[in-house]
PDB file of N, CA and C in Angstrom:
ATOM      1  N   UNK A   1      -2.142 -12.718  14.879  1.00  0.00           N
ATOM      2  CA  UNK A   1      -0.717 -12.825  14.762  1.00  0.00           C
ATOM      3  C   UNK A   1      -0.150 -11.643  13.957  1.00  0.00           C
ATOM      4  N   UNK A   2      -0.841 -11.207  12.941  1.00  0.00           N
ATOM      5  CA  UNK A   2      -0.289 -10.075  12.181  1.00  0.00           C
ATOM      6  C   UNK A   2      -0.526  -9.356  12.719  1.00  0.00           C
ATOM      7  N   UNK A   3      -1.766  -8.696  13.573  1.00  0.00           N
ATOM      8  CA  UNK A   3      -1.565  -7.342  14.427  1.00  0.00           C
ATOM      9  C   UNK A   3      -0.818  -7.303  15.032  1.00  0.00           C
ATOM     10  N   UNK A   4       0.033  -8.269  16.242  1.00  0.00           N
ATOM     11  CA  UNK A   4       0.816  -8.421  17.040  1.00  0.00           C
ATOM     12  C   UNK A   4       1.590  -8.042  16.236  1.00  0.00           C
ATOM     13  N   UNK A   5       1.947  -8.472  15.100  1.00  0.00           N
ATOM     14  CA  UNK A   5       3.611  -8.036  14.147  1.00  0.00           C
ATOM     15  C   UNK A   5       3.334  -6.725  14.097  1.00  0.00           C
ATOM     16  N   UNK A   6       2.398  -6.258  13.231  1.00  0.00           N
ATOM     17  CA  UNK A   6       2.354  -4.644  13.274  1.00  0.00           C
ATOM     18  C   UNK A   6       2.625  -3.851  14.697  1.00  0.00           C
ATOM     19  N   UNK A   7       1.628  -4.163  15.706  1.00  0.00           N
ATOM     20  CA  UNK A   7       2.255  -3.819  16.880  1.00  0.00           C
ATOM     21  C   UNK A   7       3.518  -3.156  17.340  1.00  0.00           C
ATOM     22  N   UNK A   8       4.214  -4.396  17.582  1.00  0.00           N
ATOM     23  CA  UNK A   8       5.590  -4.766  18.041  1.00  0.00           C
ATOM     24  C   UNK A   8       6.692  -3.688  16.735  1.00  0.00           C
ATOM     25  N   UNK A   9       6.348  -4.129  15.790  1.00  0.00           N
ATOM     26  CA  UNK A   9       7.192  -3.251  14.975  1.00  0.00           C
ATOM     27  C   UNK A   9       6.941  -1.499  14.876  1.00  0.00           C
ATOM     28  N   UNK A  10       5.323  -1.218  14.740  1.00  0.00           N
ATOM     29  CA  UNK A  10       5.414   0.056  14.910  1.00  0.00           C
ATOM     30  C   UNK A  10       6.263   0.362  16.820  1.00  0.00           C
ATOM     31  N   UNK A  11       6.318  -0.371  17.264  1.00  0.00           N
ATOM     32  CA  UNK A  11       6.957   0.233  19.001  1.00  0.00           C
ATOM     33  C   UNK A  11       8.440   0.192  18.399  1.00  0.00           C
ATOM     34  N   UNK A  12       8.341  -0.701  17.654  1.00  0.00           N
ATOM     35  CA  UNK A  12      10.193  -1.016  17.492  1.00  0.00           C
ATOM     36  C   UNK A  12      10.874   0.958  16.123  1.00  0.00           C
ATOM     37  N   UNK A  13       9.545   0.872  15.699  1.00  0.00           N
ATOM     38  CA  UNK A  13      10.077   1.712  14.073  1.00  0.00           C
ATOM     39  C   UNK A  13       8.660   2.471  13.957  1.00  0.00           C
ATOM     40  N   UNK A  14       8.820   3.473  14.495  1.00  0.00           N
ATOM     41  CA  UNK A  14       7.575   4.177  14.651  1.00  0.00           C
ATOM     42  C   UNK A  14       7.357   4.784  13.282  1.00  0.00           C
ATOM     43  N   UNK A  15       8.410   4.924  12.406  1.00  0.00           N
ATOM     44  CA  UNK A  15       8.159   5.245  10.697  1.00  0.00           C
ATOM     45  C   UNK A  15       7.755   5.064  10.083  1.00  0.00           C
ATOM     46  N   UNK A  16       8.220   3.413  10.252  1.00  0.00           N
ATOM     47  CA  UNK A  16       7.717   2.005   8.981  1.00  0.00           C
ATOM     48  C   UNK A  16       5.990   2.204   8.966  1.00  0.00           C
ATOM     49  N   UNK A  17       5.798   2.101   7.372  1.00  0.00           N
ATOM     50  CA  UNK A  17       4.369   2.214   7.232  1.00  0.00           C
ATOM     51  C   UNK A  17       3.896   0.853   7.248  1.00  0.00           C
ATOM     52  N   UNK A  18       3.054   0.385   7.497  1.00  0.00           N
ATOM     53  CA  UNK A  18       2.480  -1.317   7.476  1.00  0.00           C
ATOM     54  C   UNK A  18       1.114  -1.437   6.258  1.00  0.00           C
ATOM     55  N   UNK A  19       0.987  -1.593   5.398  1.00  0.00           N
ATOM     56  CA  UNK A  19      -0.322  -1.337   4.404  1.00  0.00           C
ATOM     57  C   UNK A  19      -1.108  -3.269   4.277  1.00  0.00           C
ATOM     58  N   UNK A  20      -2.152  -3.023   4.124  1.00  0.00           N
ATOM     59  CA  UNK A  20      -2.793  -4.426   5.028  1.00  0.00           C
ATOM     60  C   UNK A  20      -3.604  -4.733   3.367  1.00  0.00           C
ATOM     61  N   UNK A  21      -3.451  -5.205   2.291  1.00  0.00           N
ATOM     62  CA  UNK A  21      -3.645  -5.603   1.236  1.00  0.00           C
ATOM     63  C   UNK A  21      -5.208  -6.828   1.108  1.00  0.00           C
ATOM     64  N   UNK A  22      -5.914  -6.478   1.737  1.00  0.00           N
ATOM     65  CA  UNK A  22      -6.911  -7.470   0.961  1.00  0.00           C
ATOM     66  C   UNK A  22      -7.066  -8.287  -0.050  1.00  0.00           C
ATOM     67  N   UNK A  23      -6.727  -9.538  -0.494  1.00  0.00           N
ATOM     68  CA  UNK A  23      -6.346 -10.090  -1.502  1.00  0.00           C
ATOM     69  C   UNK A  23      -7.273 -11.280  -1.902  1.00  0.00           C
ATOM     70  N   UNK A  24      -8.450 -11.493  -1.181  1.00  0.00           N
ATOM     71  CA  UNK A  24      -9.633 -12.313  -1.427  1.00  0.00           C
ATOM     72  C   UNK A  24     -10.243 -11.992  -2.968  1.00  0.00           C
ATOM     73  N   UNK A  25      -9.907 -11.085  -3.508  1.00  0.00           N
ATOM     74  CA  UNK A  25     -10.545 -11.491  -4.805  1.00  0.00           C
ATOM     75  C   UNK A  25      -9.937 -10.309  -5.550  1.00  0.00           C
ATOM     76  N   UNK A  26      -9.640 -10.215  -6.852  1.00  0.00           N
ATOM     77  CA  UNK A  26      -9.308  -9.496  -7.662  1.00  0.00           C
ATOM     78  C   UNK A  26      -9.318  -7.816  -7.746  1.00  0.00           C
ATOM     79  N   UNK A  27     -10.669  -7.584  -7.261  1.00  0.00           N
ATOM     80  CA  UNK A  27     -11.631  -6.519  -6.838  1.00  0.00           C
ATOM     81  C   UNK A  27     -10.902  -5.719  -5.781  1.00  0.00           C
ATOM     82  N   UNK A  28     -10.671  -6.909  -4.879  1.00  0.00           N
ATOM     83  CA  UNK A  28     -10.576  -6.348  -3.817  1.00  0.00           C
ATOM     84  C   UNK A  28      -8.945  -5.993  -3.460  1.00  0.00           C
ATOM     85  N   UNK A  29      -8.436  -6.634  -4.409  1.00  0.00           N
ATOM     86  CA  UNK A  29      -6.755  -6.243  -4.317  1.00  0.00           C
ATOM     87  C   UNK A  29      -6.749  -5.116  -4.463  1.00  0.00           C
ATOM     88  N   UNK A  30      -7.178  -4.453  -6.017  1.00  0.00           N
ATOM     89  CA  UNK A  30      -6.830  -3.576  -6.457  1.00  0.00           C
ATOM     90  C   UNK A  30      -7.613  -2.487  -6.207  1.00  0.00           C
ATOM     91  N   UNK A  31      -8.657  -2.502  -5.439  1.00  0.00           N
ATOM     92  CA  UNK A  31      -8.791  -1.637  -4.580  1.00  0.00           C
ATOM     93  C   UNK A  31      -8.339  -1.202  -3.147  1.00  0.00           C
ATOM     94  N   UNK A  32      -7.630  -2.218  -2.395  1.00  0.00           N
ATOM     95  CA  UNK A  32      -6.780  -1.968  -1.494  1.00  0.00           C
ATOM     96  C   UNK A  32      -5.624  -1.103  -1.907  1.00  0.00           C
ATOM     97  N   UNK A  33      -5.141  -1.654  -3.015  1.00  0.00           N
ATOM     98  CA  UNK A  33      -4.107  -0.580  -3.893  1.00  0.00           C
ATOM     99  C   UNK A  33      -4.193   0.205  -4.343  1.00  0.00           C
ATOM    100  N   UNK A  34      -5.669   0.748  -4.512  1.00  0.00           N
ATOM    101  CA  UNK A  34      -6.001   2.406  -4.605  1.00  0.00           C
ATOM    102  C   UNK A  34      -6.324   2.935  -3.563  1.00  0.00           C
ATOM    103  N   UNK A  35      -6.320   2.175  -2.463  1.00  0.00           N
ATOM    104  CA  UNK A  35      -6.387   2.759  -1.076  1.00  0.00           C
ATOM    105  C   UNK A  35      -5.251   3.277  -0.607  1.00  0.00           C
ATOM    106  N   UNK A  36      -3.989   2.389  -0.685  1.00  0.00           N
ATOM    107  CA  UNK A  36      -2.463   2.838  -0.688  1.00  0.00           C
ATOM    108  C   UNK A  36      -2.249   3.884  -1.291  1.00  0.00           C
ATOM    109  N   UNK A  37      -2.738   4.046  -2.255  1.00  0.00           N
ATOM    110  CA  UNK A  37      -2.085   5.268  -3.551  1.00  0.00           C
ATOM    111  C   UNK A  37      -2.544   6.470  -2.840  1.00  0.00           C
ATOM    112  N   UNK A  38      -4.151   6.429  -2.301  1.00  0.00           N
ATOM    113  CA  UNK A  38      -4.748   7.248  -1.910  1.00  0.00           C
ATOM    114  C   UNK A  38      -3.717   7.905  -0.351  1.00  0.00           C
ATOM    115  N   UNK A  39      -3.661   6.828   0.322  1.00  0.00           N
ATOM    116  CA  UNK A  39      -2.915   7.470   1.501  1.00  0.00           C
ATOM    117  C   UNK A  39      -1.721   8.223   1.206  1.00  0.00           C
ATOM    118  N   UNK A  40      -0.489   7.438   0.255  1.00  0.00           N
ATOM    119  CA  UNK A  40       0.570   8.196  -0.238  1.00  0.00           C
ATOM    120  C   UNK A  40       0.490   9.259  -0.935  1.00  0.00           C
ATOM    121  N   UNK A  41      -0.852   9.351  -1.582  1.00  0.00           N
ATOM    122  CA  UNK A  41      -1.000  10.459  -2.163  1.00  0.00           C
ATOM    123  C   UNK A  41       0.086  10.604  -3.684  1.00  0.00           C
ATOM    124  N   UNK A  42      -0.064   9.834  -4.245  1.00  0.00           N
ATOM    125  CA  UNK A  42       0.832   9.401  -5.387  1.00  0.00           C
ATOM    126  C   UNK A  42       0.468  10.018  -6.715  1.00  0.00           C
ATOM    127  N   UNK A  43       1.069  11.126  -7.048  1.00  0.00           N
ATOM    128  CA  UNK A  43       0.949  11.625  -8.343  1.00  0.00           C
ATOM    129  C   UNK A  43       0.024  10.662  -9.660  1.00  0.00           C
ATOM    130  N   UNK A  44      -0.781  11.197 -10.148  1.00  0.00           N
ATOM    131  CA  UNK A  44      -1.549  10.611 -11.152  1.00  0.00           C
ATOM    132  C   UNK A  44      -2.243   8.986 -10.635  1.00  0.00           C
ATOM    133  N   UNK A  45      -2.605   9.007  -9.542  1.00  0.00           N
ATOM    134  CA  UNK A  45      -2.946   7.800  -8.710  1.00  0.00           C
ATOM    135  C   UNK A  45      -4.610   8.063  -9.545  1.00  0.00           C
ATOM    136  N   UNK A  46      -5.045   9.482 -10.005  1.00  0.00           N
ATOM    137  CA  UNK A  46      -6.144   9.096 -10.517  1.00  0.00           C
ATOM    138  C   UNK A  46      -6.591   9.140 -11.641  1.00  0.00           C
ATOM    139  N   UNK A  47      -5.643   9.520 -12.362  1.00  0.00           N
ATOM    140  CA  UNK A  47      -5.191   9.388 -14.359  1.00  0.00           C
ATOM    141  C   UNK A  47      -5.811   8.143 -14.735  1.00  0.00           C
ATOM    142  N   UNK A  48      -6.875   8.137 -15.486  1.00  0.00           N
ATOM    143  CA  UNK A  48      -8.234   6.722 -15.709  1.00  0.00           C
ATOM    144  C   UNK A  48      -6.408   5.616 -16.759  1.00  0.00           C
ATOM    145  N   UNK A  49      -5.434   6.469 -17.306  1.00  0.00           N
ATOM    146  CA  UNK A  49      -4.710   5.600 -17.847  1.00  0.00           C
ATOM    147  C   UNK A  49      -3.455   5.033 -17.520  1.00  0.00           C
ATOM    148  N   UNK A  50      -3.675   5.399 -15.736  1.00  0.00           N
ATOM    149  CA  UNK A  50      -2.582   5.029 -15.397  1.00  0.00           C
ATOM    150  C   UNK A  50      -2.811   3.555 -14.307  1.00  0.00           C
ATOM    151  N   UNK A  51      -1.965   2.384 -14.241  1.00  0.00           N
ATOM    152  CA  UNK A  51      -2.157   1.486 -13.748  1.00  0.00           C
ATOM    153  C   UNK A  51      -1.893   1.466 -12.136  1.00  0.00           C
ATOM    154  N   UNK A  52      -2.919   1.325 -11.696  1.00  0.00           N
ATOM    155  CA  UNK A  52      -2.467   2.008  -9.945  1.00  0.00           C
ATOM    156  C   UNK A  52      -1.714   0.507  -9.302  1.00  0.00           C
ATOM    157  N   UNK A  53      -1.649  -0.706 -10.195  1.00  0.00           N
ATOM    158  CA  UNK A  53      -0.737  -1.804  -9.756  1.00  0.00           C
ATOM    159  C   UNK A  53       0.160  -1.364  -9.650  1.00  0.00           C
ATOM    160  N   UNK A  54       0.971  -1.179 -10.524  1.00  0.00           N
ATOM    161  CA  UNK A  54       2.404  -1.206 -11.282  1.00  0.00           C
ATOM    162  C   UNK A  54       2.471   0.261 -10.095  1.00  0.00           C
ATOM    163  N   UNK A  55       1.325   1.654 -10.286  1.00  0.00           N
ATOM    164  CA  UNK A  55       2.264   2.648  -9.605  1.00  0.00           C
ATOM    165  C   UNK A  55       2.287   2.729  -7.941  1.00  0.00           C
ATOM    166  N   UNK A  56       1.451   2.178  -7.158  1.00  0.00           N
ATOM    167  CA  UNK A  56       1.886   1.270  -5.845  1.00  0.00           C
ATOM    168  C   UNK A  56       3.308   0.707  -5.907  1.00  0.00           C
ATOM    169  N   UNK A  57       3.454  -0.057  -6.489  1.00  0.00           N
ATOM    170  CA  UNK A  57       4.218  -1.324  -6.663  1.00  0.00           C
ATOM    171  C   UNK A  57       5.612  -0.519  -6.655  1.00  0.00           C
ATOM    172  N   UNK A  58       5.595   0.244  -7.929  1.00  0.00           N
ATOM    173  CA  UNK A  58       7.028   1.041  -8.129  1.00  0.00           C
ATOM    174  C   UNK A  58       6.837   1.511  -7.075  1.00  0.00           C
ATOM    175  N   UNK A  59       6.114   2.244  -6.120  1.00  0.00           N
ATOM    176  CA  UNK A  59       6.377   3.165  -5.169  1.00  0.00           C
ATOM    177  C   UNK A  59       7.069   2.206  -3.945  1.00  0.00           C
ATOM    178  N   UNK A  60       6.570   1.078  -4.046  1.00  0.00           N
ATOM    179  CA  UNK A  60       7.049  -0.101  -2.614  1.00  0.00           C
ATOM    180  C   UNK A  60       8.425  -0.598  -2.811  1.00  0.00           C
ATOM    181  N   UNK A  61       8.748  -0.314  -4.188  1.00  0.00           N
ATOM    182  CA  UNK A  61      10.038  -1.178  -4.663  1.00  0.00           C
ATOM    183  C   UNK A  61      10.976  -0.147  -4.351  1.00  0.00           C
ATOM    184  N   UNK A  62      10.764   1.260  -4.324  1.00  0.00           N
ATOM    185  CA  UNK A  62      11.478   2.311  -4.132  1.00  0.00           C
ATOM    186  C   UNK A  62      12.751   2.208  -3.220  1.00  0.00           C
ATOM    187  N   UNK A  63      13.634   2.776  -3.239  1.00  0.00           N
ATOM    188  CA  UNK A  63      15.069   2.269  -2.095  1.00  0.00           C
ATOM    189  C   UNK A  63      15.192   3.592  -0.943  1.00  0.00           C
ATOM    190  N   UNK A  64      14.546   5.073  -1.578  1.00  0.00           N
ATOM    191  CA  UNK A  64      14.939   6.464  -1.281  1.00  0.00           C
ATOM    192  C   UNK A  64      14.011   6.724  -0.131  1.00  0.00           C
TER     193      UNK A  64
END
């Protein structure tokens, strides 16, 4: 059912990015979310003191 959504929407919005979050265990969130960072390529995504939650997160909340 969710591929079908991705699907249909990339035909509809060939822009929109779709990011697929693994969320089975703690581990695995927040490495899906350094997977994101990794694709966006997000300034200091690899700074050992920077929180790659929060800088995903700000990046998704973004309006621009």
């Amino acid at each position: 059912m969710a591929i079908q959504f991705c699907h249909r929407l990339h035909a509809t919005s060939p822009k929109t990015s779709i990011f697929w979050v693994n969320a089975s265990t703690k581990a695995t969130f927040e490495e899906s979310y350094r997977s994101i960072a990794d694709v966006l390529a997000l300034p200091r995504r690899r700074d050992p003191d920077v929180n790659v939650l929060v800088l995903v997160r700000d990046w998704l909340q973004r309006e621009d």
